[in-house]
N, C-alpha and C. Protein backbone atom coordinates (compact mmCIF):
# COMPACT_ATOMS: atom_id res chain seq x y z
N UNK A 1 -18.81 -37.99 0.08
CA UNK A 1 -19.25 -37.69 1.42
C UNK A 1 -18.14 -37.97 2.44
N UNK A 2 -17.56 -39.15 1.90
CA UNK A 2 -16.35 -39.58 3.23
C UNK A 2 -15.27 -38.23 3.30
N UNK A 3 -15.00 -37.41 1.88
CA UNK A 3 -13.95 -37.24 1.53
C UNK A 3 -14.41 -35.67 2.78
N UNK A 4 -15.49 -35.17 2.49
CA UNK A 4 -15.61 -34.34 3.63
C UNK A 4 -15.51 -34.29 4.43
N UNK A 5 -15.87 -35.22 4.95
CA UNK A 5 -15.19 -35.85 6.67
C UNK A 5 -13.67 -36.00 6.89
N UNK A 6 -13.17 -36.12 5.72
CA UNK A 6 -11.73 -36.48 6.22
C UNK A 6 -11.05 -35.03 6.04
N UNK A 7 -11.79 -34.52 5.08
CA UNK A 7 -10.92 -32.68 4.81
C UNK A 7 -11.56 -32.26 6.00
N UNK A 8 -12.78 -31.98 6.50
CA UNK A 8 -12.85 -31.36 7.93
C UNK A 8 -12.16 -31.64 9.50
N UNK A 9 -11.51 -32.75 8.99
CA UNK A 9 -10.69 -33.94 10.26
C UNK A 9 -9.56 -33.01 10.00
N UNK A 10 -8.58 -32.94 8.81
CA UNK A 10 -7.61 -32.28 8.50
C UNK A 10 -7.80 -30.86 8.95
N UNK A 11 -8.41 -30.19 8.71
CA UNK A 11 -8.65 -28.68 9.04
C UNK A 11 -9.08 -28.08 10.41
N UNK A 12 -9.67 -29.01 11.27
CA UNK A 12 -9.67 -28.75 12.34
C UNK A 12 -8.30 -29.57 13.13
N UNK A 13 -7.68 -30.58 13.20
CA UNK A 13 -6.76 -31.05 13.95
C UNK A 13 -5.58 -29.73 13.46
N UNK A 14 -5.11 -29.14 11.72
CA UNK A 14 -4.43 -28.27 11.91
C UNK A 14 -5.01 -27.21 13.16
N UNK A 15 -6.04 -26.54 12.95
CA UNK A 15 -6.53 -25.51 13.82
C UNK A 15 -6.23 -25.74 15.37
N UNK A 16 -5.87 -27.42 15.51
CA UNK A 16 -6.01 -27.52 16.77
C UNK A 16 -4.22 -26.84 17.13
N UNK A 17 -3.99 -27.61 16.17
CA UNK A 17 -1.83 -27.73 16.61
C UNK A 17 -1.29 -26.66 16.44
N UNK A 18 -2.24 -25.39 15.52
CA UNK A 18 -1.58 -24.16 15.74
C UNK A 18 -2.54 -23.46 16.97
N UNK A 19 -3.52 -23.71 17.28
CA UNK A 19 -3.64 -23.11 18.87
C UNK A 19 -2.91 -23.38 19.69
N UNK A 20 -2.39 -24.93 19.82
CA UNK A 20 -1.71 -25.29 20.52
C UNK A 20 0.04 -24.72 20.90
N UNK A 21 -0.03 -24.59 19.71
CA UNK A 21 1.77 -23.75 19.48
C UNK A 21 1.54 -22.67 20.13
N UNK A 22 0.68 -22.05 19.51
CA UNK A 22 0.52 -20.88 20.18
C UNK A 22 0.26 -20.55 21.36
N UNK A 23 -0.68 -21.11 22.35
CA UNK A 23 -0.77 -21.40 23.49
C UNK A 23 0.98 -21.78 24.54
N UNK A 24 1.71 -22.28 23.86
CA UNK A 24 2.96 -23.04 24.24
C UNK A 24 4.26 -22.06 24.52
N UNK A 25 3.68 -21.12 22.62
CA UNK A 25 4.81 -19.95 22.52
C UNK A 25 4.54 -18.87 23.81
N UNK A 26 3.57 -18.96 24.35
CA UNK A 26 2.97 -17.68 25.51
C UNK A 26 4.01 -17.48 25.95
N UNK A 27 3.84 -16.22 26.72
CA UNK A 27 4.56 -16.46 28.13
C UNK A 27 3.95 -16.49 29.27
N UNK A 28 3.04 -17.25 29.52
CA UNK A 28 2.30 -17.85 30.84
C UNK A 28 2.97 -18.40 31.51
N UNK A 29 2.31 -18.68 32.87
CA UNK A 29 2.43 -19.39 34.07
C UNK A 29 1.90 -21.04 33.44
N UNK A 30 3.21 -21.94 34.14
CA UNK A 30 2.97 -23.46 33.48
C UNK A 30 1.53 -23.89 33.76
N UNK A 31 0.67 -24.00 34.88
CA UNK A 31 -0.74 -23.80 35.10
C UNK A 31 -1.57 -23.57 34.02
N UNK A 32 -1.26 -22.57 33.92
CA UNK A 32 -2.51 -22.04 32.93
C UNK A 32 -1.99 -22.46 31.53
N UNK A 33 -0.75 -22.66 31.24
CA UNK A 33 -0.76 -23.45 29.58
C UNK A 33 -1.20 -24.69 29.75
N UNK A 34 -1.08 -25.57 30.80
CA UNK A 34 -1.48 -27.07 31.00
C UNK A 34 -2.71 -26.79 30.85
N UNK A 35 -3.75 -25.92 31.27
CA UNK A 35 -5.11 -25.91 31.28
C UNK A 35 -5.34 -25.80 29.93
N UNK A 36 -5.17 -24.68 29.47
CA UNK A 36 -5.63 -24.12 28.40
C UNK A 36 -5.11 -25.79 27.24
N UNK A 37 -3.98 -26.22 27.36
CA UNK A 37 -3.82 -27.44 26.41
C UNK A 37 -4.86 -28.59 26.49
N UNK A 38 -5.05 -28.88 27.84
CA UNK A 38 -6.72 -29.87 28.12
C UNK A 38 -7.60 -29.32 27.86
N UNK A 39 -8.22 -27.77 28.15
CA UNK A 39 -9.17 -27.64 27.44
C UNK A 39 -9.29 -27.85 25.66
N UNK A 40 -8.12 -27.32 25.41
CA UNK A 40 -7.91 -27.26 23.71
C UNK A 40 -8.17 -29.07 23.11
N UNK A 41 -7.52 -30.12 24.12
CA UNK A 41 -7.66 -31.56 23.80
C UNK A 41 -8.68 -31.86 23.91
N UNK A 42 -9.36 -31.87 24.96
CA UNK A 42 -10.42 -32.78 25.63
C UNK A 42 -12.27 -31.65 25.20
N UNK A 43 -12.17 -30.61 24.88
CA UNK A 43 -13.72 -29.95 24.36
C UNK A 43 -12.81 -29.76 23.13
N UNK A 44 -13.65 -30.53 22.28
CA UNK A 44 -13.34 -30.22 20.56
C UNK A 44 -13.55 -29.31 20.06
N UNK A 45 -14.67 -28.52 19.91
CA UNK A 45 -15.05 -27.55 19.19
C UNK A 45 -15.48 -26.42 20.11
N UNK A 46 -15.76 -26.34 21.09
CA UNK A 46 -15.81 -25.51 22.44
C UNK A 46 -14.36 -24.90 22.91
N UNK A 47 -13.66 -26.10 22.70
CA UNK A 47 -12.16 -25.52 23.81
C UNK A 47 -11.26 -24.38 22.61
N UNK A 48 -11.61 -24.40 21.41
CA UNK A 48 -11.02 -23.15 20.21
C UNK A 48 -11.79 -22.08 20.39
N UNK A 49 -13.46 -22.48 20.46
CA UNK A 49 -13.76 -20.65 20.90
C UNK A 49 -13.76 -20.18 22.21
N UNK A 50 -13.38 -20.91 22.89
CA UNK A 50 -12.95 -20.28 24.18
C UNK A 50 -11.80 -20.12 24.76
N UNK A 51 -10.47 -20.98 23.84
CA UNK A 51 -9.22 -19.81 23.90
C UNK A 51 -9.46 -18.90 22.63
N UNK A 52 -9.98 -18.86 21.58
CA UNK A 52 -9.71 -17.25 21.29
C UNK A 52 -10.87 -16.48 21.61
N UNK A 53 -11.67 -16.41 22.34
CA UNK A 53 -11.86 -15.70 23.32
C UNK A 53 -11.96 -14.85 24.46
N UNK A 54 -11.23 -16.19 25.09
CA UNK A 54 -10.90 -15.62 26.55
C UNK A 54 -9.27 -16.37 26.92
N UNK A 55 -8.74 -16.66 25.74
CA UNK A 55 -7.34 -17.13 26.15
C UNK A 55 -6.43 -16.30 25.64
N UNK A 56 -6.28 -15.51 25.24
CA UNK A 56 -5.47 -14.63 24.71
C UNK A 56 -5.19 -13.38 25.02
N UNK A 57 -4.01 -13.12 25.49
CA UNK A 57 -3.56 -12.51 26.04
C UNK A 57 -3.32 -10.81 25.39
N UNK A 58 -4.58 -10.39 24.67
CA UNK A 58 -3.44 -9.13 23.35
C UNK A 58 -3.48 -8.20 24.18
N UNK A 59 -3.71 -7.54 25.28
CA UNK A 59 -3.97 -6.44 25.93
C UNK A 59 -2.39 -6.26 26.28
N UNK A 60 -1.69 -7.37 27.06
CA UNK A 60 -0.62 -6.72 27.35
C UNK A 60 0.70 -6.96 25.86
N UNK A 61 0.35 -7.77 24.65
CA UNK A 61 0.98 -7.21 23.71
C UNK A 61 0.64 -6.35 23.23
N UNK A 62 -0.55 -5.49 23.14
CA UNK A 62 -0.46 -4.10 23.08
C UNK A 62 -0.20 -2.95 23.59
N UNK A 63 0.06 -2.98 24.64
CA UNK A 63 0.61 -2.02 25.98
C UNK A 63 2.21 -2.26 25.87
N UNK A 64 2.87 -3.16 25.22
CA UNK A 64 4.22 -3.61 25.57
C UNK A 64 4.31 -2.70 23.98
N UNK A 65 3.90 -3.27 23.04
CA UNK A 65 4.10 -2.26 21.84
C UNK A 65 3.89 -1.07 21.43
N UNK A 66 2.83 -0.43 22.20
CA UNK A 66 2.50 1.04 22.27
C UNK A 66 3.53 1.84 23.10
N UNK A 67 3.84 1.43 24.24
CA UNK A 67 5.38 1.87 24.97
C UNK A 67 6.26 1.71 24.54
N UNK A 68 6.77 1.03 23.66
CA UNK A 68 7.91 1.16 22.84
C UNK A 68 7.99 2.11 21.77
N UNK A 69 6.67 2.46 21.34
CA UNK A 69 5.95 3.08 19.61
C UNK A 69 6.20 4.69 20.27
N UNK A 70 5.82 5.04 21.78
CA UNK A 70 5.90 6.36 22.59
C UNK A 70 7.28 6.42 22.40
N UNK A 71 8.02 5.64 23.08
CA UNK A 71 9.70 5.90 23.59
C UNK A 71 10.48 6.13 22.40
N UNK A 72 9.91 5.62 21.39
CA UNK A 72 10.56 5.84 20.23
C UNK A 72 10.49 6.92 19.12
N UNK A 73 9.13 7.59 19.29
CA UNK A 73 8.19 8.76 18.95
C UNK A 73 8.68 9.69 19.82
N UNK A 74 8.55 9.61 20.82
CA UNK A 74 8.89 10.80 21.42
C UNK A 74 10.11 12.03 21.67
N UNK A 75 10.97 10.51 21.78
CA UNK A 75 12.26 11.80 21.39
C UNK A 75 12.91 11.68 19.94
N UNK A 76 12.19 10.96 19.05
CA UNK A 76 12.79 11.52 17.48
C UNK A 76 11.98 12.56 16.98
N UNK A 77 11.08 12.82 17.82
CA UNK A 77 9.96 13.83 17.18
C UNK A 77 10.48 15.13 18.14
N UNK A 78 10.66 15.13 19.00
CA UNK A 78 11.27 16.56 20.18
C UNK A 78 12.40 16.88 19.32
N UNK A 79 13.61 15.59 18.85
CA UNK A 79 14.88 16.08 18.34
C UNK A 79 14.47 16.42 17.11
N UNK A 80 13.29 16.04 16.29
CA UNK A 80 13.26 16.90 14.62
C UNK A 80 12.62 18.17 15.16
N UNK A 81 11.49 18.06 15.96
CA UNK A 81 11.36 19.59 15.97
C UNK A 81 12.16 20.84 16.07
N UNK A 82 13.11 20.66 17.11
CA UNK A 82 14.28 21.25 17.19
C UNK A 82 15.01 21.41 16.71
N UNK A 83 14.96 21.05 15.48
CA UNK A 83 15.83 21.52 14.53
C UNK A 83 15.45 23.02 13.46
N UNK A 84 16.81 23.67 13.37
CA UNK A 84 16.42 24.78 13.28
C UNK A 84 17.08 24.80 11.50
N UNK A 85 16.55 25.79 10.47
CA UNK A 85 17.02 25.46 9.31
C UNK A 85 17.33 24.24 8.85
N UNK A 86 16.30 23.52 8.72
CA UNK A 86 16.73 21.91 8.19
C UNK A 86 16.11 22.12 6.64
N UNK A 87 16.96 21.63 5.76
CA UNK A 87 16.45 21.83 4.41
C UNK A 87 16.54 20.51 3.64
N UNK A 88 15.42 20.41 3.14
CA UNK A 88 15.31 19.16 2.51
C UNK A 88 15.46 18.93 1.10
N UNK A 89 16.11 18.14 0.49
CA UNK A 89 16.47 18.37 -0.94
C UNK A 89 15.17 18.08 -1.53
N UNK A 90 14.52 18.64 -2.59
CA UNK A 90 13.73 18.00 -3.32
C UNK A 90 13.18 17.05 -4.23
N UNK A 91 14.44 16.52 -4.25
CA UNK A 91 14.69 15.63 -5.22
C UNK A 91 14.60 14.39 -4.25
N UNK A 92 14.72 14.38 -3.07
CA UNK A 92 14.84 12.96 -1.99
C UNK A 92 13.31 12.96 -1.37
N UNK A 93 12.09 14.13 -1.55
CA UNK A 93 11.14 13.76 -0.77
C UNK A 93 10.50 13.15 -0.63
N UNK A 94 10.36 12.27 -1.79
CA UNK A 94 9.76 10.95 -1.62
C UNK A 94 10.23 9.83 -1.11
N UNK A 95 11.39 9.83 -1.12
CA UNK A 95 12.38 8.84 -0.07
C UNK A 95 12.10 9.13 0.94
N UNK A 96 12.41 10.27 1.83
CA UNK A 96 12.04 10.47 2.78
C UNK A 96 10.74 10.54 3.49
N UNK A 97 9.77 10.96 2.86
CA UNK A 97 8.36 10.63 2.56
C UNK A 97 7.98 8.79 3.43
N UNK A 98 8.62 8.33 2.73
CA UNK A 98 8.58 6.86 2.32
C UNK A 98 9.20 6.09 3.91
N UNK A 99 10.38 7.04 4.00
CA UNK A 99 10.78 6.31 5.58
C UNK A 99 10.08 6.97 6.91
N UNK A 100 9.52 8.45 6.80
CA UNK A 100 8.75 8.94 7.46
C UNK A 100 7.72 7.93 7.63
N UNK A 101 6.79 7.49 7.01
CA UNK A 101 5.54 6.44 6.77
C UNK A 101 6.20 5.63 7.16
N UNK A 102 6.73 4.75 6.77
CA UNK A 102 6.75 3.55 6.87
C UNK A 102 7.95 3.06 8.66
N UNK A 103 8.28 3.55 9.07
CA UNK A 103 9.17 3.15 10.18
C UNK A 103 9.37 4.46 11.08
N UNK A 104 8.57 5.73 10.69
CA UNK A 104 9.19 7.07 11.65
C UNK A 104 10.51 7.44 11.72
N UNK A 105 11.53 6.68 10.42
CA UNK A 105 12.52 7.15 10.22
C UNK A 105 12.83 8.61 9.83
N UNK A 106 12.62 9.75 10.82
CA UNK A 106 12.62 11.17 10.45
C UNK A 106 14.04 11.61 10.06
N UNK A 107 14.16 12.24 8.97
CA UNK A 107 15.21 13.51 8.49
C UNK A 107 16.31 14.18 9.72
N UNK A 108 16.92 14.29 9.36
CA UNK A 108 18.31 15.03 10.75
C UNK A 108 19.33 15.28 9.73
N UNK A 109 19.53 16.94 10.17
CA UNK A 109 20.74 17.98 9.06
C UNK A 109 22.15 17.21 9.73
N UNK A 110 22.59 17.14 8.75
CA UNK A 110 24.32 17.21 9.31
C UNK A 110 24.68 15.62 9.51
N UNK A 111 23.92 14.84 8.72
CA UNK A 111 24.21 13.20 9.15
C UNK A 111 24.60 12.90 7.63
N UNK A 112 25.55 11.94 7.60
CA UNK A 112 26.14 11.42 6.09
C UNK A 112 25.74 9.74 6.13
N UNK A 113 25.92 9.33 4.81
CA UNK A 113 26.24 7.95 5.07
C UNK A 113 27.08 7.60 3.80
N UNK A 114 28.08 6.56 4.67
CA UNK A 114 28.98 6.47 3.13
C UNK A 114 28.39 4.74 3.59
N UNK A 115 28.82 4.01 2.04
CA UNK A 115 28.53 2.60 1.79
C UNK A 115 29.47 2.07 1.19
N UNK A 116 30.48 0.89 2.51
CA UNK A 116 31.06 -0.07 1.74
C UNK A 116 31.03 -1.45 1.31
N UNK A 117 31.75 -1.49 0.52
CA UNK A 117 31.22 -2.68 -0.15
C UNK A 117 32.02 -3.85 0.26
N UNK A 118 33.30 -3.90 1.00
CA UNK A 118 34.29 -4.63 1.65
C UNK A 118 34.85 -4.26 2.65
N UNK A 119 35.07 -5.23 3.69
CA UNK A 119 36.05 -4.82 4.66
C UNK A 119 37.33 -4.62 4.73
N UNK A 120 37.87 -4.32 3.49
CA UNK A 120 39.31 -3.90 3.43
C UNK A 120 39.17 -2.00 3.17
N UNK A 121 37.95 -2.09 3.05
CA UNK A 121 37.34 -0.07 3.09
C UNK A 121 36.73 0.27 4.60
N UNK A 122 36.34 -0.70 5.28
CA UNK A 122 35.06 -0.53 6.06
C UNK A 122 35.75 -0.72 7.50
N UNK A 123 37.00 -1.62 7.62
CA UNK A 123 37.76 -1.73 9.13
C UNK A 123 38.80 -0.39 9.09
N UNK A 124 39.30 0.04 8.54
CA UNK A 124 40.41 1.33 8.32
C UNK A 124 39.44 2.30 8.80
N UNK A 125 38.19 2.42 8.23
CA UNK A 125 37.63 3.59 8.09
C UNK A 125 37.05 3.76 9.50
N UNK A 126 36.20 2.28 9.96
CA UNK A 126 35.69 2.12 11.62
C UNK A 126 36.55 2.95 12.29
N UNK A 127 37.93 2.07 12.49
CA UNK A 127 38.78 2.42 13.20
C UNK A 127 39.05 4.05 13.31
N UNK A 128 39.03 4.72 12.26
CA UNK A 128 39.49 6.28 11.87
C UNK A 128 39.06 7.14 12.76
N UNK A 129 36.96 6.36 12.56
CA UNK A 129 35.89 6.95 12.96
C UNK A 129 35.78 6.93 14.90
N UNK A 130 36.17 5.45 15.02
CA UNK A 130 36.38 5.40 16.37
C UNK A 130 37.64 6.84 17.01
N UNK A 131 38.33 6.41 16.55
CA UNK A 131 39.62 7.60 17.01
C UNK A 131 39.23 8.91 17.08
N UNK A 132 38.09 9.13 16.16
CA UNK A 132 38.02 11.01 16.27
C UNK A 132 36.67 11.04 17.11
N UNK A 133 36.42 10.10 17.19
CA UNK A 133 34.95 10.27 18.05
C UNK A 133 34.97 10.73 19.54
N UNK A 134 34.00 12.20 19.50
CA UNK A 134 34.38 13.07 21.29
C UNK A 134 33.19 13.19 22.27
N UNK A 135 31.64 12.41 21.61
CA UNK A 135 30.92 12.19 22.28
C UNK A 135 30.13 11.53 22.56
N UNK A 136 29.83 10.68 21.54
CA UNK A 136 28.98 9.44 21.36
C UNK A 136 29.89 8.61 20.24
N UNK A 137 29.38 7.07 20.28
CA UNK A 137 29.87 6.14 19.56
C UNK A 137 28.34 5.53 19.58
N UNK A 138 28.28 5.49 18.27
CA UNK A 138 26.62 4.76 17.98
C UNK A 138 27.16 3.42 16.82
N UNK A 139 27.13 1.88 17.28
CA UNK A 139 27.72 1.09 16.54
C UNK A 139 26.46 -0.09 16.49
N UNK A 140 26.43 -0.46 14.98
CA UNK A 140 25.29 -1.57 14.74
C UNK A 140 26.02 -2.56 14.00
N UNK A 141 25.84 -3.61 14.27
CA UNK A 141 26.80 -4.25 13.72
C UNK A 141 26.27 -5.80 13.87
N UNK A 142 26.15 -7.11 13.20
CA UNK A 142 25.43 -8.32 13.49
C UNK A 142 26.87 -9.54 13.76
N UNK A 143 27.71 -9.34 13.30
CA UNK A 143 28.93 -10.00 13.50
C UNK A 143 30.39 -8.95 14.04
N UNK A 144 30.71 -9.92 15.26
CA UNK A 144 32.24 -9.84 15.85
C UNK A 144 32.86 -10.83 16.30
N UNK A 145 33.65 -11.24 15.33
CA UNK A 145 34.53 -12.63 16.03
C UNK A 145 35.47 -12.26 16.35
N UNK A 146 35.86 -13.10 17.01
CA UNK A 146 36.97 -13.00 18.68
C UNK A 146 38.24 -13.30 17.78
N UNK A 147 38.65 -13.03 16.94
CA UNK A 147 39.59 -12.83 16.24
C UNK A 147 40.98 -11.90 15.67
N UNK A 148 41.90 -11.29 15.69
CA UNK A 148 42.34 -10.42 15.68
C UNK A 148 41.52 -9.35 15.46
N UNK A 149 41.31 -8.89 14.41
CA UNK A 149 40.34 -7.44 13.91
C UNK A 149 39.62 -7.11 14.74
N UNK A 150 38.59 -8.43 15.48
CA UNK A 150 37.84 -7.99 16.24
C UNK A 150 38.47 -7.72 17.46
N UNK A 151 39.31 -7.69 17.91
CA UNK A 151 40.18 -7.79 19.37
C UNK A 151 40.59 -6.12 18.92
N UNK A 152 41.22 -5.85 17.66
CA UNK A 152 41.42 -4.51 17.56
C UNK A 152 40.36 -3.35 17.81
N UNK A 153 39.20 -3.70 17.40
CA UNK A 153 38.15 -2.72 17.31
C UNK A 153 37.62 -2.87 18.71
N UNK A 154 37.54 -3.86 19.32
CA UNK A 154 36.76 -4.04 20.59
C UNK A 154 37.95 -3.10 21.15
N UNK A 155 39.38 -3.09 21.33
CA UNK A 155 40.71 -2.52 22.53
C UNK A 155 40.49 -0.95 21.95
N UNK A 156 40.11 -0.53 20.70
CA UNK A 156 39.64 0.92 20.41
C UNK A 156 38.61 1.06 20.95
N UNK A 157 37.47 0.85 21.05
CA UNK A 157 35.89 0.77 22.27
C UNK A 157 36.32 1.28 23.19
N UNK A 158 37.14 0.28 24.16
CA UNK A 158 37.47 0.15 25.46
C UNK A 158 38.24 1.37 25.87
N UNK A 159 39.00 1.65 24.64
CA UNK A 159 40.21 2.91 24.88
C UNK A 159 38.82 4.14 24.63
N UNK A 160 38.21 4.36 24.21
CA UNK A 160 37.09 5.14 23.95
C UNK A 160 36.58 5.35 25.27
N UNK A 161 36.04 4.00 25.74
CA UNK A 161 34.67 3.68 26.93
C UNK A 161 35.90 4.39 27.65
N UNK A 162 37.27 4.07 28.21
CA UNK A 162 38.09 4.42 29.34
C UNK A 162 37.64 5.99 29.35
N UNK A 163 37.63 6.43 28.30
CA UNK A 163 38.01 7.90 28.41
C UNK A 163 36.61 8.50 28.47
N UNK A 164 35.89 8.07 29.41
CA UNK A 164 34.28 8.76 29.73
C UNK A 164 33.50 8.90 28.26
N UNK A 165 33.44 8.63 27.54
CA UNK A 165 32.91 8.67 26.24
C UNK A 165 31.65 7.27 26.21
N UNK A 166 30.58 8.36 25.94
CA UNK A 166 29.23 6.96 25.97
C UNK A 166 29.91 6.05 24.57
N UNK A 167 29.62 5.27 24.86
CA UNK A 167 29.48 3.90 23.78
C UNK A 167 28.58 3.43 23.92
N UNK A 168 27.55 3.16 22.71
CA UNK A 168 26.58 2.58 22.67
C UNK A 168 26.36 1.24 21.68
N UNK A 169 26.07 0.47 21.84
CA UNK A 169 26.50 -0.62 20.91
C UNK A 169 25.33 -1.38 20.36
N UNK A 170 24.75 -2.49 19.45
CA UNK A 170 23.84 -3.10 19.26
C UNK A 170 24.40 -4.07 18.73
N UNK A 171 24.92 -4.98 18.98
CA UNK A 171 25.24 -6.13 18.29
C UNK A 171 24.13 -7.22 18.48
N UNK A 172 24.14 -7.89 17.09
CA UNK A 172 23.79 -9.19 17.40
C UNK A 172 24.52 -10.17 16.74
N UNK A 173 24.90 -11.05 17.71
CA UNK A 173 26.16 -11.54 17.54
C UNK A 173 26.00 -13.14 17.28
N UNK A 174 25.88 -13.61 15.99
CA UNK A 174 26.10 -14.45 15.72
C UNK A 174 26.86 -15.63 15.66
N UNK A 175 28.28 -15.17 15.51
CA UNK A 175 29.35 -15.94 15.68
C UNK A 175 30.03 -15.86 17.26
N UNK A 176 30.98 -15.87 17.81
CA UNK A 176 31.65 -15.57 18.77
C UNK A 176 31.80 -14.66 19.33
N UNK A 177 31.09 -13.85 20.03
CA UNK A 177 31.37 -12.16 20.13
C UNK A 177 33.26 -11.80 20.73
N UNK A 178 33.19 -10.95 21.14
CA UNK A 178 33.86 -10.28 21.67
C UNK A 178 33.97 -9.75 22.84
C-alpha cells in the first residue's frame, strides 16, 4: 500500500517538472510564466488540468508552422508545375515517391548531384563551381573556420556578391565562422 503512494508521489512530481519546463521553454511574457509556475506549485492536481487546458499556447504554433508549410509549398509546387517535359526515370520512382511524401522534396530536370567523400575533392571543385557561377549561388554548409581555406572561399563569395550575383547562403556555423 505504501509502495503506491510513493510510485504516485514519483509520477506526479515528474508530471509536475515537465509542465514546468515546459511552461519555462515558452515564449511568454515573465508574468504569465510566474503565474502559470504558482499555479502549477501551489493547486496540485487542479493547477495540471488547467495549464493543459487553458495554458497552452498551440494556436500560434500552428499558424507559425502552417505559414512556413504555404511558403514552402507554394513556390516548389508553381516551379514543378512549370516544368515542361520533365521525365522521370523509372527506376528512381520510388525514391522520389518517398521524398515527395515525406518532406515535399519535388523532382526538378536539369539538377545533378555529385558526392564527395573528402575535402581534397570537395574545396577544388567548390571553388570551380563558385567561378562559373552567373546567377545564383545556393551554399549549405554547417562548418567555416576562419582559417585559410575558409578565407579563400569566403574572398570567392565576396568576388561573386561584388559582381551583382545573388548569394545565398545557410550556414550553421559551429566553429568560428567567417
Amino acid at each position: 500500500m505504501i509502495y503506491i503512494h510513493w510510485i504516485s508521489l514519483v509520477f506526479y512530481t515528474t508530471i509536475i517538472i515537465v509542465a514546468m519546463i515546459r511552461v519555462l521553454m515558452d515564449n511568454r511574457q515573465p508574468a504569465k510564466t510566474m503565474a502559470w509556475m504558482l499555479v502549477l506549485t501551489f493547486i496540485p492536481m487542479l493547477g495540471i488540468v488547467l495549464y493543459f487546458f487553458f495554458g497552452q499556447n498551440t494556436r500560434k504554433e500552428r499558424k507559425i508552422w502552417q505559414h512556413s508549410m504555404d511558403q514552402l509549398t507554394k513556390r516548389s509546387m508553381l516551379e514543378f508545375a512549370e516544368q515542361k517535359r520533365l521525365q522521370l526515370p523509372g527506376k528512381y520512382r520510388s525514391l522520389i515517391s518517398l521524398f515527395m511524401n515525406q518532406n515535399w522534396a519535388l523532382p526538378f530536370k536539369n539538377n545533378k548531384v555529385e558526392i564527395y567523400t573528402s575535402g581534397y575533392e570537395f574545396f577544388p571543385a567548390l571553388l570551380m563551381e563558385i567561378g562559373k557561377a552567373e546567377h545564383h549561388i545556393h551554399l549549405i554548409t554547417f562548418i567555416f573556420e576562419n582559417d585559410p581555406l575558409g578565407r579563400i572561399i569566403a574572398d570567392a563569395l565576396i568576388d561573386k556578391a561584388d559582381r551583382e550575383l545573388k548569394c545565398v547562403l545557410s550556414m550553421m556555423t559551429w566553429a568560428h565562422g567567417v
